[in-house]
N, C-alpha and C. Protein backbone atom coordinates (compact mmCIF):
# COMPACT_ATOMS: atom_id res chain seq x y z
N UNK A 1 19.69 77.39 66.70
CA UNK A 1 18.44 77.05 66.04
C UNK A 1 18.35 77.80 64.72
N UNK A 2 17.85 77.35 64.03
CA UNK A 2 17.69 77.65 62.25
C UNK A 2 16.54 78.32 62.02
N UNK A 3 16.65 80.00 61.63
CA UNK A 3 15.24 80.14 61.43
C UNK A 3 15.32 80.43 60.05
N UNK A 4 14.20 80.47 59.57
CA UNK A 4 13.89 80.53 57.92
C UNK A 4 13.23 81.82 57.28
N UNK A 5 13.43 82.59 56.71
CA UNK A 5 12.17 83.63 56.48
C UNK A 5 11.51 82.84 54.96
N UNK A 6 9.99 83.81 55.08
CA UNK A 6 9.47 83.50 54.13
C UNK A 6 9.91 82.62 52.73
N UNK A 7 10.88 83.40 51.84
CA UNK A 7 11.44 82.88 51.18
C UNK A 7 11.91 81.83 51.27
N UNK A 8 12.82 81.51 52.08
CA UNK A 8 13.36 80.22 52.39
C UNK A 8 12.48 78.62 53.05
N UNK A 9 11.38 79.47 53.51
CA UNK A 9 10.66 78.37 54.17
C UNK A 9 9.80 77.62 52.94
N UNK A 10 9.43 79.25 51.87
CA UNK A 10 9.10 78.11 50.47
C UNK A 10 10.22 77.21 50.04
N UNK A 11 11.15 77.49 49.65
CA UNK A 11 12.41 76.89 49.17
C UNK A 11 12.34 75.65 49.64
N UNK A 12 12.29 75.51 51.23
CA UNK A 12 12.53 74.48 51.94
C UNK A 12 11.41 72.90 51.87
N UNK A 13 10.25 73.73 51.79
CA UNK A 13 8.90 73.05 51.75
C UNK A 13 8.05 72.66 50.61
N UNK A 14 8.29 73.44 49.44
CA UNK A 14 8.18 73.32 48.61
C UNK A 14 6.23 74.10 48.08
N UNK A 15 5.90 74.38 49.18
CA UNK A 15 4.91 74.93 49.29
C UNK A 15 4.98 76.64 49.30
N UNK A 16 3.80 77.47 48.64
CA UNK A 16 3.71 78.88 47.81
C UNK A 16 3.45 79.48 49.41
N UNK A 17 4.11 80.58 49.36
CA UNK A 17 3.83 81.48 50.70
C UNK A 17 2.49 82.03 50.93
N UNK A 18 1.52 81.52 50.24
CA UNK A 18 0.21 81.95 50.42
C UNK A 18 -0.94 80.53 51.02
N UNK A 19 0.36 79.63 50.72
CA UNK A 19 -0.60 77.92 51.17
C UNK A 19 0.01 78.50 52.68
N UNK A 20 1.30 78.97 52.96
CA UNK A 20 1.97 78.81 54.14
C UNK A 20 1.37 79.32 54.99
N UNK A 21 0.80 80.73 54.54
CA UNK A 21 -0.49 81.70 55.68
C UNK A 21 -1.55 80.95 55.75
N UNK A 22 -2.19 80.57 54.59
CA UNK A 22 -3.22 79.74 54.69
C UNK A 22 -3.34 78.86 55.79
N UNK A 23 -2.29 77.64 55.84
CA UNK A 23 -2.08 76.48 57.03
C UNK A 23 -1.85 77.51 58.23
N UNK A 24 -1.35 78.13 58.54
CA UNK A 24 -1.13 78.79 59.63
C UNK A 24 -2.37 79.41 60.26
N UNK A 25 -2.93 80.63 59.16
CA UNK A 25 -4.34 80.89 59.16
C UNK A 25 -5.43 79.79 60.20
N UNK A 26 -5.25 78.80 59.27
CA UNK A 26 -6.21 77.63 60.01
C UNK A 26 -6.29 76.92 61.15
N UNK A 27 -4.44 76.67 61.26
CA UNK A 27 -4.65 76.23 62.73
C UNK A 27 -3.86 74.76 62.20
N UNK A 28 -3.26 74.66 60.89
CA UNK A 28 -2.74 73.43 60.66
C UNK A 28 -0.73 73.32 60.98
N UNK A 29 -0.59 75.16 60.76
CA UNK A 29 0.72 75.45 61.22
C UNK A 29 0.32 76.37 62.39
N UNK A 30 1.29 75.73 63.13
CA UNK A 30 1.22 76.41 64.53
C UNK A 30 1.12 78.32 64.40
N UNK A 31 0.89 79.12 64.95
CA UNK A 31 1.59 80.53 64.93
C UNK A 31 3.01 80.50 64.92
N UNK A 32 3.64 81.15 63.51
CA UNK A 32 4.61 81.41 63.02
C UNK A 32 5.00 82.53 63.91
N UNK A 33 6.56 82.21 64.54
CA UNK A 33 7.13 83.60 65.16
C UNK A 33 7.35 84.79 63.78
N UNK A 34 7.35 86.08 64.89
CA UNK A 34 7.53 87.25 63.99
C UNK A 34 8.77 87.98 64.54
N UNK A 35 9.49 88.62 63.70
CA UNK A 35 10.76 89.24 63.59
C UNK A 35 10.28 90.56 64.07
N UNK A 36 10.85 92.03 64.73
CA UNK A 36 10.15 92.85 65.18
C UNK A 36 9.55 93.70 64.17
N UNK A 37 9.96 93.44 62.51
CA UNK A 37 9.20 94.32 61.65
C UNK A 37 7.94 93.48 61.30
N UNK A 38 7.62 92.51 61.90
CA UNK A 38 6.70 91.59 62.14
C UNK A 38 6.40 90.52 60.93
N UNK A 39 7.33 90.30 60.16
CA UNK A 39 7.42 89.48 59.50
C UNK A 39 7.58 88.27 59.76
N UNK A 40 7.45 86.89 59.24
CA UNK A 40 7.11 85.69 59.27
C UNK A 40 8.90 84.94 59.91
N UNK A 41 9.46 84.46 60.63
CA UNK A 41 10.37 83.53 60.95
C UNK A 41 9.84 82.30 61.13
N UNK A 42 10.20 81.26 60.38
CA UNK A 42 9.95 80.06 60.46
C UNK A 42 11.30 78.79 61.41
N UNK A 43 10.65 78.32 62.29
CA UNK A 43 11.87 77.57 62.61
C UNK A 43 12.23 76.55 62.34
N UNK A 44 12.97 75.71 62.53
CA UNK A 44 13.59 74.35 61.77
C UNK A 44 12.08 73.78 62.56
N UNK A 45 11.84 73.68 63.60
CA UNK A 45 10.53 72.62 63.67
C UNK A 45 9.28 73.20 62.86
N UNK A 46 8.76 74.63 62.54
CA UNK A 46 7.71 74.53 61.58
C UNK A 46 8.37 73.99 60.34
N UNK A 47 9.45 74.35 59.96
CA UNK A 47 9.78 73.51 58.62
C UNK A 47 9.51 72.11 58.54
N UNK A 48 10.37 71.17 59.59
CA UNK A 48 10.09 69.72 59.81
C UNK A 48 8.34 69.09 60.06
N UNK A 49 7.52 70.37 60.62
CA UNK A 49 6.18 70.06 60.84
C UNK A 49 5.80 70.29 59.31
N UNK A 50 5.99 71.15 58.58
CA UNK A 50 5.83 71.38 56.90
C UNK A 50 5.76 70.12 56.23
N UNK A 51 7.38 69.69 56.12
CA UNK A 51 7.60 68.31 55.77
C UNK A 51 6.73 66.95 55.90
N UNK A 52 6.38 66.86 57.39
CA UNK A 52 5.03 65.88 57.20
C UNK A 52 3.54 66.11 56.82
N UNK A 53 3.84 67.73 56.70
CA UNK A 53 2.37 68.18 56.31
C UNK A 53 2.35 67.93 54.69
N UNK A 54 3.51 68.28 54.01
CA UNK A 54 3.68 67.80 52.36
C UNK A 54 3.52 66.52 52.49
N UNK A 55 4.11 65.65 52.78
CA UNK A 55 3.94 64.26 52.80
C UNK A 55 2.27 64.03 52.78
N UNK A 56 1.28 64.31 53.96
CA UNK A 56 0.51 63.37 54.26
C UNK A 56 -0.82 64.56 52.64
N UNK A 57 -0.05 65.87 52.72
CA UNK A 57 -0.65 66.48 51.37
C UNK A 57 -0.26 65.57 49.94
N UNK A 58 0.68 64.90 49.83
CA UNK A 58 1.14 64.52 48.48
C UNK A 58 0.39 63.28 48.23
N UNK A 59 0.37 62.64 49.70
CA UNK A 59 -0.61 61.40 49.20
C UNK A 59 -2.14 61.38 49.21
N UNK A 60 -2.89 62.57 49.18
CA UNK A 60 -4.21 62.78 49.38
C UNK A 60 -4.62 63.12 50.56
N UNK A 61 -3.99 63.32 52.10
CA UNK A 61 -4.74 63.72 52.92
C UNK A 61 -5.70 64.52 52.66
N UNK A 62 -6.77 64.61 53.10
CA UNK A 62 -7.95 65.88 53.07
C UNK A 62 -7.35 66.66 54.34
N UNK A 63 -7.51 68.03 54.48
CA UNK A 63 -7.33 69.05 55.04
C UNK A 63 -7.63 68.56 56.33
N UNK A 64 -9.14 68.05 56.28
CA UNK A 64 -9.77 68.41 57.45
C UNK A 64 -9.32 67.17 58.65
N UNK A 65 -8.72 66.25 57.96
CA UNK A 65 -7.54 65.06 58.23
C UNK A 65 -7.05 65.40 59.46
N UNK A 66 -5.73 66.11 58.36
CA UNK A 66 -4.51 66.34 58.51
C UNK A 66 -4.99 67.64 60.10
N UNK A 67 -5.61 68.28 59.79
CA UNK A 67 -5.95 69.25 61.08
C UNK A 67 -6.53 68.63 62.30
N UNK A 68 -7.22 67.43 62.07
CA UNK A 68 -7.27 66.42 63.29
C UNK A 68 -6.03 65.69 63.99
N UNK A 69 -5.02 65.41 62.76
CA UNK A 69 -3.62 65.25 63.07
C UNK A 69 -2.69 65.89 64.06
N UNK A 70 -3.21 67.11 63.46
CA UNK A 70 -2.35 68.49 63.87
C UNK A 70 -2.70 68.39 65.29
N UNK A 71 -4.35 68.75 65.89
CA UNK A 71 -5.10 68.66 67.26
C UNK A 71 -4.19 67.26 67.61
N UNK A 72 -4.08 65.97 67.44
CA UNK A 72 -4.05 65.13 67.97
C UNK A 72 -2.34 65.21 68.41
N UNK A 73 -1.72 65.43 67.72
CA UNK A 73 0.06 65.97 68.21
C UNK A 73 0.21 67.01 69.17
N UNK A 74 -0.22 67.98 69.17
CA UNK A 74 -0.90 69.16 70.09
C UNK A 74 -1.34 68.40 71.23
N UNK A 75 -1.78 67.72 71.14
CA UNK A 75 -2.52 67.15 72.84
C UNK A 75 -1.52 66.54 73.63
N UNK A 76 -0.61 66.08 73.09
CA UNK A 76 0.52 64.91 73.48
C UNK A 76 0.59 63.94 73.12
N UNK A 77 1.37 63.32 74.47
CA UNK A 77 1.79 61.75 74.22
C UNK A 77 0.82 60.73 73.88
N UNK A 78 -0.17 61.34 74.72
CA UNK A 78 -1.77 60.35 75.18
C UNK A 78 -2.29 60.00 73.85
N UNK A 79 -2.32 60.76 72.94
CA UNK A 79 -2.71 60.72 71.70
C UNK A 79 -1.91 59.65 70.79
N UNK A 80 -1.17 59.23 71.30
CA UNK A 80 -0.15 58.51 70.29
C UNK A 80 -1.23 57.30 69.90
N UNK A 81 -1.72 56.49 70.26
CA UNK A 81 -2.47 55.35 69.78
C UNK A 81 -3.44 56.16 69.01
N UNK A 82 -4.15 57.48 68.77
CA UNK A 82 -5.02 57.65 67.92
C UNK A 82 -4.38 58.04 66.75
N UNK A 83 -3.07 58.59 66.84
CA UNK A 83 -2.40 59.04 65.87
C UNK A 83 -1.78 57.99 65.30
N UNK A 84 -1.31 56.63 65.40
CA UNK A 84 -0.96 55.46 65.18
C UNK A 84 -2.65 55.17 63.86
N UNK A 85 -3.56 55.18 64.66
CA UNK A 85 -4.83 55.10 64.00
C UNK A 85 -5.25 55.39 62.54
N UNK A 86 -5.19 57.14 62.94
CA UNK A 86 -5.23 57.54 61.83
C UNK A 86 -4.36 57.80 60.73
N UNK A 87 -2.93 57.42 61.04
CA UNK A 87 -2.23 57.18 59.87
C UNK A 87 -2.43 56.12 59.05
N UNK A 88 -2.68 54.97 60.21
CA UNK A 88 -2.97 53.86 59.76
C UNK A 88 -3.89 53.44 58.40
N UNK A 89 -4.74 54.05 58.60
CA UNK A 89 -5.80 54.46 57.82
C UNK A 89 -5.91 54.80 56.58
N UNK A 90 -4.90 56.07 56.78
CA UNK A 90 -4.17 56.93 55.73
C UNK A 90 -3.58 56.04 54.78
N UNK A 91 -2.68 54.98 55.13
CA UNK A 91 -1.69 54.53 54.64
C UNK A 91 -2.64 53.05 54.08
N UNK A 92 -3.88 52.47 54.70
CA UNK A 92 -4.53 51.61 53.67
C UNK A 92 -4.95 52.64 52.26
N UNK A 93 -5.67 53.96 52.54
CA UNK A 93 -5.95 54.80 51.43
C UNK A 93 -4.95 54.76 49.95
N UNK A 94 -3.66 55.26 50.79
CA UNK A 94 -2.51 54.95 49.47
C UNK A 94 -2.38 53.66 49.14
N UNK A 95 -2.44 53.04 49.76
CA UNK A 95 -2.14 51.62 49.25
C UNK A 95 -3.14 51.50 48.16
N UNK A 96 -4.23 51.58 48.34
CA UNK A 96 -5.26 51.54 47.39
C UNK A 96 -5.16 52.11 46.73
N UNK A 97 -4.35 53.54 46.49
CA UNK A 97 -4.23 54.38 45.07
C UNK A 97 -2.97 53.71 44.62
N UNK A 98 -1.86 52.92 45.19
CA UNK A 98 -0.88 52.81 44.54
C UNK A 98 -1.21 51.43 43.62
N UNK A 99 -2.31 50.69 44.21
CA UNK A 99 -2.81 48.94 43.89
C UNK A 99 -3.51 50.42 42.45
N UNK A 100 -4.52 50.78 42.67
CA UNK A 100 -5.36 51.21 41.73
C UNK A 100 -4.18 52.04 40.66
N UNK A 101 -3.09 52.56 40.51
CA UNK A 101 -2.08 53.49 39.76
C UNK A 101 -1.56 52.28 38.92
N UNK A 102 -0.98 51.03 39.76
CA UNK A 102 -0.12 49.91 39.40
C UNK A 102 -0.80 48.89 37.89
N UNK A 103 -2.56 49.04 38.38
CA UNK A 103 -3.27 48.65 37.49
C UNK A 103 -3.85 49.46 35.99
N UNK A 104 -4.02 50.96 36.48
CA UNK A 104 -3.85 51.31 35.04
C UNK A 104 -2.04 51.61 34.28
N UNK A 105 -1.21 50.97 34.84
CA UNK A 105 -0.15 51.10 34.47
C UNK A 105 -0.13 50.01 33.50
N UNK A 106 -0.38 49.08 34.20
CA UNK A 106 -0.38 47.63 33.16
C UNK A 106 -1.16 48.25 32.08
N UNK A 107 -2.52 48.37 32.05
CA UNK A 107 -2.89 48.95 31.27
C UNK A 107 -2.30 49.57 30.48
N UNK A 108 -1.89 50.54 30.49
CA UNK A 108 -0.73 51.10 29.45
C UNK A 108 0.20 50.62 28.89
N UNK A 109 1.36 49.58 29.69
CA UNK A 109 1.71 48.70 28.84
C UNK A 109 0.97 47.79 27.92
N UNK A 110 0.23 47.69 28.28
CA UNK A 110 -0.63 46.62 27.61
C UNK A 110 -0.79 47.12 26.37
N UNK A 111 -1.09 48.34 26.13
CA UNK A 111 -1.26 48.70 24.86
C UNK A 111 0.19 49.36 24.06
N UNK A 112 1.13 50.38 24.69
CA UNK A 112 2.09 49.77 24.27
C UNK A 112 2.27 48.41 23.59
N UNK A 113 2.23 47.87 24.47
CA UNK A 113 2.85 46.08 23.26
C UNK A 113 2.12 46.39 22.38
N UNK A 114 0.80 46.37 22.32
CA UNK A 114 0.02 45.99 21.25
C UNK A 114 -0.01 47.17 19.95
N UNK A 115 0.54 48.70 20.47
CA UNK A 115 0.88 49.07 19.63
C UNK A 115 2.43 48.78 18.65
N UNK A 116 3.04 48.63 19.22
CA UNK A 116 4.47 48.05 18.95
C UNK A 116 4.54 46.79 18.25
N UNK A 117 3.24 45.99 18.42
CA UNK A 117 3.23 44.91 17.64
C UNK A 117 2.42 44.89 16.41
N UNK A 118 1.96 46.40 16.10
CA UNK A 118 1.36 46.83 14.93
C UNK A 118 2.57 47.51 13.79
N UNK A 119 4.15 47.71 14.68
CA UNK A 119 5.19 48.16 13.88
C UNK A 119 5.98 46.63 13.04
């Protein structure tokens, strides 16, 4: 098994070792094992739990979301149809920022041309 220290678990996650206490702090990362000088070991599954935590962070999850997420994986299997749910959800949200991104994009071309057709 792969463990990570501090350093590396930023490296890995891409997230500042002070978001990393933070999520942990809260209850969004599980309790991080400690090494006996009691420092932080991260294991390949908090890393991989990281990974979907950046993800559902990059596309706007709200915190308080993603920590219902967290509870709802924590409970088990049983949970799987609510967790089906609320991704679900999640994923009309982006859609709507990517429909709403796609449209001021045009936008921008749009003026592009029209500047380009002032050269």
């Amino acid at each position: 098994m792969s463990v990570y220290t501090p350093a590396e678990a930023v490296e890995e996650t891409g997230f500042s070792i002070d978001t990393l206490r933070y999520y942990e702090k809260i209850g969004l990362l599980e309790r991080v094992d400690r090494n006996a000088a009691g420092q932080r070991r991260f294991s390949q599954e908090d890393v991989g739990w990281l990974g979907m935590v950046r993800c559902l962070r990059d596309t706007g999850m709200p915190i308080a979301t993603m920590l219902r997420f967290a509870e709802l994986v924590r409970a088990g299997d049983h949970t799987v149809p609510d967790r089906i749910r609320l991704l679900e959800e999640h994923d009309r949200q982006v859609q709507g920022q990517i429909a709403n991104l796609a449209e001021r994009q045009s936008y921008i071309h749009h003026k592009i041309s029209y500047y380009r057709s002032l050269l």
